[in-house]
Protein backbone atom coordinates (compact mmCIF):
# COMPACT_ATOMS: atom_id res chain seq x y z
CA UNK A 1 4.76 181.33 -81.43
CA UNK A 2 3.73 182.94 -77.71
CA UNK A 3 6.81 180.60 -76.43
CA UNK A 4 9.14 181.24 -78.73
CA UNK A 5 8.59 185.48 -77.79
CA UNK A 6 7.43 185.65 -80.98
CA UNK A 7 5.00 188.81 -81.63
CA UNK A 8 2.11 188.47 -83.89
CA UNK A 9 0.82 191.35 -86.17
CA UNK A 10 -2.21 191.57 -87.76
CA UNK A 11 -2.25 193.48 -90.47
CA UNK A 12 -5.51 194.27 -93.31
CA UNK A 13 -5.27 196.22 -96.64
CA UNK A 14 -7.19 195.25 -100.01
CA UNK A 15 -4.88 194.49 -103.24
CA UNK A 16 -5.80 198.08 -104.22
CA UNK A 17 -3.81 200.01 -101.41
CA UNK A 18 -1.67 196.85 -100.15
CA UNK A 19 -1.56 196.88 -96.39
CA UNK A 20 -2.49 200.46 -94.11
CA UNK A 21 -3.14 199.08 -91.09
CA UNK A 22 -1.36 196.94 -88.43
CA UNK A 23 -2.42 195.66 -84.85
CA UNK A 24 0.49 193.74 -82.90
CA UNK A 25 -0.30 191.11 -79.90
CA UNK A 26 2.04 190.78 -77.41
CA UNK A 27 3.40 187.46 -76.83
CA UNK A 28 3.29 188.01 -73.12
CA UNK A 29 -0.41 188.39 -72.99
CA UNK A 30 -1.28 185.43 -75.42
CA UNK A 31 -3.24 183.57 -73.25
CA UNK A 32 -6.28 186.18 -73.61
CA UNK A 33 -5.33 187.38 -77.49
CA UNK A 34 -8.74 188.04 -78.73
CA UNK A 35 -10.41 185.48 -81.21
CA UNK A 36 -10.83 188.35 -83.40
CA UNK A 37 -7.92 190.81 -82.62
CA UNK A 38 -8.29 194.56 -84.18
CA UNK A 39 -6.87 195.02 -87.89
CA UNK A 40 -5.25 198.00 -85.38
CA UNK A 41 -4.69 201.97 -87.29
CA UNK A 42 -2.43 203.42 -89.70
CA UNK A 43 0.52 202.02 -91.15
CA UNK A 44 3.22 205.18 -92.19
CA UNK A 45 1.62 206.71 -95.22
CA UNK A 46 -1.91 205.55 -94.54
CA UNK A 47 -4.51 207.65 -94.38
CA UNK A 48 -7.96 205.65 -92.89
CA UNK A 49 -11.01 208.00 -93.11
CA UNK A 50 -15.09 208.03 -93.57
CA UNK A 51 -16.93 209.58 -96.04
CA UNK A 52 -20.02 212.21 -95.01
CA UNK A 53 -22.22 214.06 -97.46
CA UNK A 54 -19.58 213.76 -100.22
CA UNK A 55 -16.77 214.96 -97.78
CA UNK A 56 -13.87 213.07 -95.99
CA UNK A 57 -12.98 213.40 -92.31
CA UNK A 58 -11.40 210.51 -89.55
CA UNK A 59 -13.38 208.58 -87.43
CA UNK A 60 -14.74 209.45 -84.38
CA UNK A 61 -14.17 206.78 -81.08
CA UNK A 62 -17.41 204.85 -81.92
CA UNK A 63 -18.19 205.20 -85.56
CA UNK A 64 -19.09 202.77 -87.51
CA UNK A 65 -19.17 203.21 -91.49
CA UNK A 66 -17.32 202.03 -94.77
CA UNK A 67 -13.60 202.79 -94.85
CA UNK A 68 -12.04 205.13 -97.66
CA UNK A 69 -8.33 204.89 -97.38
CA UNK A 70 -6.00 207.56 -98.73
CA UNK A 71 -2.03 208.21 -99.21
CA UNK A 72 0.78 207.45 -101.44
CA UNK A 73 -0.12 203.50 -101.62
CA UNK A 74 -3.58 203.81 -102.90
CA UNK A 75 -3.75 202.52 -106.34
CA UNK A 76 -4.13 203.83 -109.98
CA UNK A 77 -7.30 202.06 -111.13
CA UNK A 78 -8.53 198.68 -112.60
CA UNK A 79 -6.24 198.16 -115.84
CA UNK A 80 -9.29 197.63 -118.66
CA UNK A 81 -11.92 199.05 -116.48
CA UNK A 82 -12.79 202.75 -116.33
CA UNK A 83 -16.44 202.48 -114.55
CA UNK A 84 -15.18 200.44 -111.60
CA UNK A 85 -12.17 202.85 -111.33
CA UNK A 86 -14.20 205.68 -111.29
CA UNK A 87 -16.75 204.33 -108.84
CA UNK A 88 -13.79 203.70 -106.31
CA UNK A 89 -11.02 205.54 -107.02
CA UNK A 90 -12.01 208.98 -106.42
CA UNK A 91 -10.52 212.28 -105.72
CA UNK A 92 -12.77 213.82 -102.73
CA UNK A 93 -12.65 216.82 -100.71
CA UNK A 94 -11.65 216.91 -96.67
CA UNK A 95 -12.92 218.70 -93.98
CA UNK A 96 -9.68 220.35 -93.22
CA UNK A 97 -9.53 221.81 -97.00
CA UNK A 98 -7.14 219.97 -98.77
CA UNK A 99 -8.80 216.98 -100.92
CA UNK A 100 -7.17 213.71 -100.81
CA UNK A 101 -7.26 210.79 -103.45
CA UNK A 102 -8.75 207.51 -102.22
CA UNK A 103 -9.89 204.42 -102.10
CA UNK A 104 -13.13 203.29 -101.36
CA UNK A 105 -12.63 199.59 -99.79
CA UNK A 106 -16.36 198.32 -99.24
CA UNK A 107 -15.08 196.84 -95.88
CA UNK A 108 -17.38 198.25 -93.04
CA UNK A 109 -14.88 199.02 -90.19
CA UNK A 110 -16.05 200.41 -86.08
CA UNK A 111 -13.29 203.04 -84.30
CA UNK A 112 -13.05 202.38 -80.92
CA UNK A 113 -10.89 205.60 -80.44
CA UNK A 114 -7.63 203.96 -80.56
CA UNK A 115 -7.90 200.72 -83.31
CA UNK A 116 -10.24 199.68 -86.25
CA UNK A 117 -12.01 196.57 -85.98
CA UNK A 118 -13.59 194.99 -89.00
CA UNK A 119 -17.44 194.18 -88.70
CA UNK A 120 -18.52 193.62 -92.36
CA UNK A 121 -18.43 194.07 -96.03
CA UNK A 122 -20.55 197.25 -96.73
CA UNK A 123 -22.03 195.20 -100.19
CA UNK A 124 -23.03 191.95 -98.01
CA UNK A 125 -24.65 193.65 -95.23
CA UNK A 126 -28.52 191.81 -95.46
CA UNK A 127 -31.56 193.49 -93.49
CA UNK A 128 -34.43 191.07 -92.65
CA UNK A 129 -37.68 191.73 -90.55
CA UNK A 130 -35.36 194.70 -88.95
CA UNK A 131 -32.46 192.90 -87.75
CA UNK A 132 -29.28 193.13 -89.57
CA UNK A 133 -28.00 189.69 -90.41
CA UNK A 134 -23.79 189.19 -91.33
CA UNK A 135 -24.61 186.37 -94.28
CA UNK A 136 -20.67 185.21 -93.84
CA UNK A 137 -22.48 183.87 -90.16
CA UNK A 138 -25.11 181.85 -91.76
CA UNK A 139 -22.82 180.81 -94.57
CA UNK A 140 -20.54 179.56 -92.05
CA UNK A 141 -23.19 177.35 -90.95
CA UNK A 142 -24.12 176.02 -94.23
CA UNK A 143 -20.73 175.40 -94.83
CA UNK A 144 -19.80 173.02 -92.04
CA UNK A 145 -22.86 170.45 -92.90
CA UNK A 146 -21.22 167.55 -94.82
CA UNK A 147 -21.65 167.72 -97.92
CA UNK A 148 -21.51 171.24 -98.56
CA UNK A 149 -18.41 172.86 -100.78
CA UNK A 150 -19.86 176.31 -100.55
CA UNK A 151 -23.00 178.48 -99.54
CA UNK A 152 -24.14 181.80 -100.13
CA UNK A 153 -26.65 183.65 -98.49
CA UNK A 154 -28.70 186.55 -100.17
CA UNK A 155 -32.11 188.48 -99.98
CA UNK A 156 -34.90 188.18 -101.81
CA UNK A 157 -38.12 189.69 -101.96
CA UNK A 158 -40.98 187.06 -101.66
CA UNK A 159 -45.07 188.29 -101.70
CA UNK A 160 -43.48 191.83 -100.56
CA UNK A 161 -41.59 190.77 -97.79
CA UNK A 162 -37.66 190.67 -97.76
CA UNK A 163 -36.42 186.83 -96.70
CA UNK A 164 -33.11 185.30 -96.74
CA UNK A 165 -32.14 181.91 -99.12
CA UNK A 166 -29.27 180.03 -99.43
CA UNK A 167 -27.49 178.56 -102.42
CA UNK A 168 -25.28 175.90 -102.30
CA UNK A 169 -22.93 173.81 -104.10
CA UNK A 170 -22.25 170.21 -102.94
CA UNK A 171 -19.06 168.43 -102.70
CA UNK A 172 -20.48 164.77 -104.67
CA UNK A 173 -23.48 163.42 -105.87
CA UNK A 174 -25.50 163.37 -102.71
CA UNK A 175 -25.40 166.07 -100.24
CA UNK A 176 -27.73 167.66 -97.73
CA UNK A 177 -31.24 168.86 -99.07
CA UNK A 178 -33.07 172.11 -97.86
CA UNK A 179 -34.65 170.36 -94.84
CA UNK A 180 -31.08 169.26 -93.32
CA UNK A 181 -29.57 172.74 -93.86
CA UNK A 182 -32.42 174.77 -92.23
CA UNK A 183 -32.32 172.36 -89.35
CA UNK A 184 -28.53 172.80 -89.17
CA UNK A 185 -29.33 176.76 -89.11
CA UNK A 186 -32.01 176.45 -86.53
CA UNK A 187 -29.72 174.92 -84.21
CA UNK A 188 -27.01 176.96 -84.26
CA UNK A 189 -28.86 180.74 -85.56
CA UNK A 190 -31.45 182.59 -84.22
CA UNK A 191 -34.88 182.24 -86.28
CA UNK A 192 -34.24 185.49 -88.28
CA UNK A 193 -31.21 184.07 -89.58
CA UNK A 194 -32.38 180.87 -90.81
CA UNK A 195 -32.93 181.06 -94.64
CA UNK A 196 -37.12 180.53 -95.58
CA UNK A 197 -35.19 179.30 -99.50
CA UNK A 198 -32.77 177.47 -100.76
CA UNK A 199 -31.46 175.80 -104.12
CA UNK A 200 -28.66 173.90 -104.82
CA UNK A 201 -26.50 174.53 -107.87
CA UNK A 202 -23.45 173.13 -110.01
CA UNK A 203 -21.64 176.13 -109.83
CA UNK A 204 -21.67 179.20 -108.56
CA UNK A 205 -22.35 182.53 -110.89
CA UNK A 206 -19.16 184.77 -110.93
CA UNK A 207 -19.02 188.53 -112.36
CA UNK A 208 -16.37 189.86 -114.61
CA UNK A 209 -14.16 190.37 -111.29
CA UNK A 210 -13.79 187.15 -110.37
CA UNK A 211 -16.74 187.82 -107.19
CA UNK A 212 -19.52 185.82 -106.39
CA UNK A 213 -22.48 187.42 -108.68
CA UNK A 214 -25.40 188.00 -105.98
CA UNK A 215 -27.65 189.56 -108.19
CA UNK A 216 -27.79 186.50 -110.20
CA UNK A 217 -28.14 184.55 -107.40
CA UNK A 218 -31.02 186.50 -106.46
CA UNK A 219 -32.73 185.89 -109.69
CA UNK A 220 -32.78 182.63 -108.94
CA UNK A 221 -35.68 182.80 -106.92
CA UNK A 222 -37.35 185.31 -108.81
CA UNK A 223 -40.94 184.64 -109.62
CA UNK A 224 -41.68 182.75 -113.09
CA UNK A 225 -43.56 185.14 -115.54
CA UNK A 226 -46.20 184.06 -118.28
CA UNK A 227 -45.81 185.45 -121.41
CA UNK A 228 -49.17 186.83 -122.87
């Protein structure tokens, strides 16, 4: 591609606004193109702003927060679903007086004053023993022991204390056990990051959406009740 004088663009935009953003790499330079380049600013038409106290405004060089993205190609809804629509598509004042319609992506972006870089989704975020911990890293992990078709990573709250555990499906019969995958964290994660649970399942739990369902993964591990 650098050979040819080919230029490459990134470019990021959910389903729901199609794409607002674009970052190009110059072929010249693509001996130090980042491993994780920008997803760059606006596209024509794109408006890429933050949400404070109820009120939208653009980012300032250094802010980090969830991006709410406005214009002429945000979306009209979710066909057959009002609530989700509502919760984020939603009409919302700015700071400079005129309110906007938008988007709310639930993709946690950082401004360096010039391009937006991704760091997270806002509803995966996980906080444990006061670190913040990106489960897509661990899951990565997980997911490169043989054996493994797919992990998750979650929080759960054990004896009043927030810990991490990992569910996973496997790709045959046999497949790694909990003691092989928190050895394969350990090696490669700090110690906050390595998940104290684990359980292995035939399938993952999906919602209505088509998404990974996290709270039922959660409940999972929740503690057994006697009935009285």
């Amino acid at each position: 591609c650098a050979a040819a004088g080919v230029a490459l663009v990134n470019e990021y935009g959910p389903s729901e606004t199609h794409v607002v953003t674009q970052y190009r790499l110059d072929p010249r330079e693509a001996a130090s193109w980042p491993e994780h380049p920008p997803i760059g600013g606006a596209v024509a038409g794109a408006e890429l702003l933050r949400e404070a106290d109820g009120v939208l405004r653009p980012f300032a060089a250094g802010e980090e927060a969830e991006l709410v993205v406005g214009g002429g190609s945000v979306g009209l809804g979710y066909l057959g679903d009002p609530e989700l629509t509502a919760a984020r598509f939603r009409t919302l004042p700015h700071g400079d007086g005129t309110p906007r319609r938008t988007y709310a992506t639930g993709d946690v972006v950082r401004f360096d004053g010039a391009d937006f870089h991704f760091v997270a989704r806002a509803d995966d975020q996980l906080k444990v023993s006061g670190y913040r911990v990106e489960p897509a890293e661990v899951e990565a992990v997980l997911g490169a022991v043989p054996g493994v078709r797919r992990a998750v990573v979650v929080t759960v709250e054990v004896a009043g204390s927030r810990r991490l555990a990992a569910v996973w499906t496997r790709t045959g019969a046999d497949g790694p056990g909990p003691v092989e995958l928190a050895a394969a964290c350990a090696a490669h994660l700090p110690a906050y990051m390595v998940p104290r649970h684990f359980r292995p399942v035939e399938d993952l739990p999906v919602t209505a959406n088509g998404k990974v369902d996290r709270a039922a993964l959660r409940a999972l591990f929740a503690p057994a009740r006697t009935a009285v």
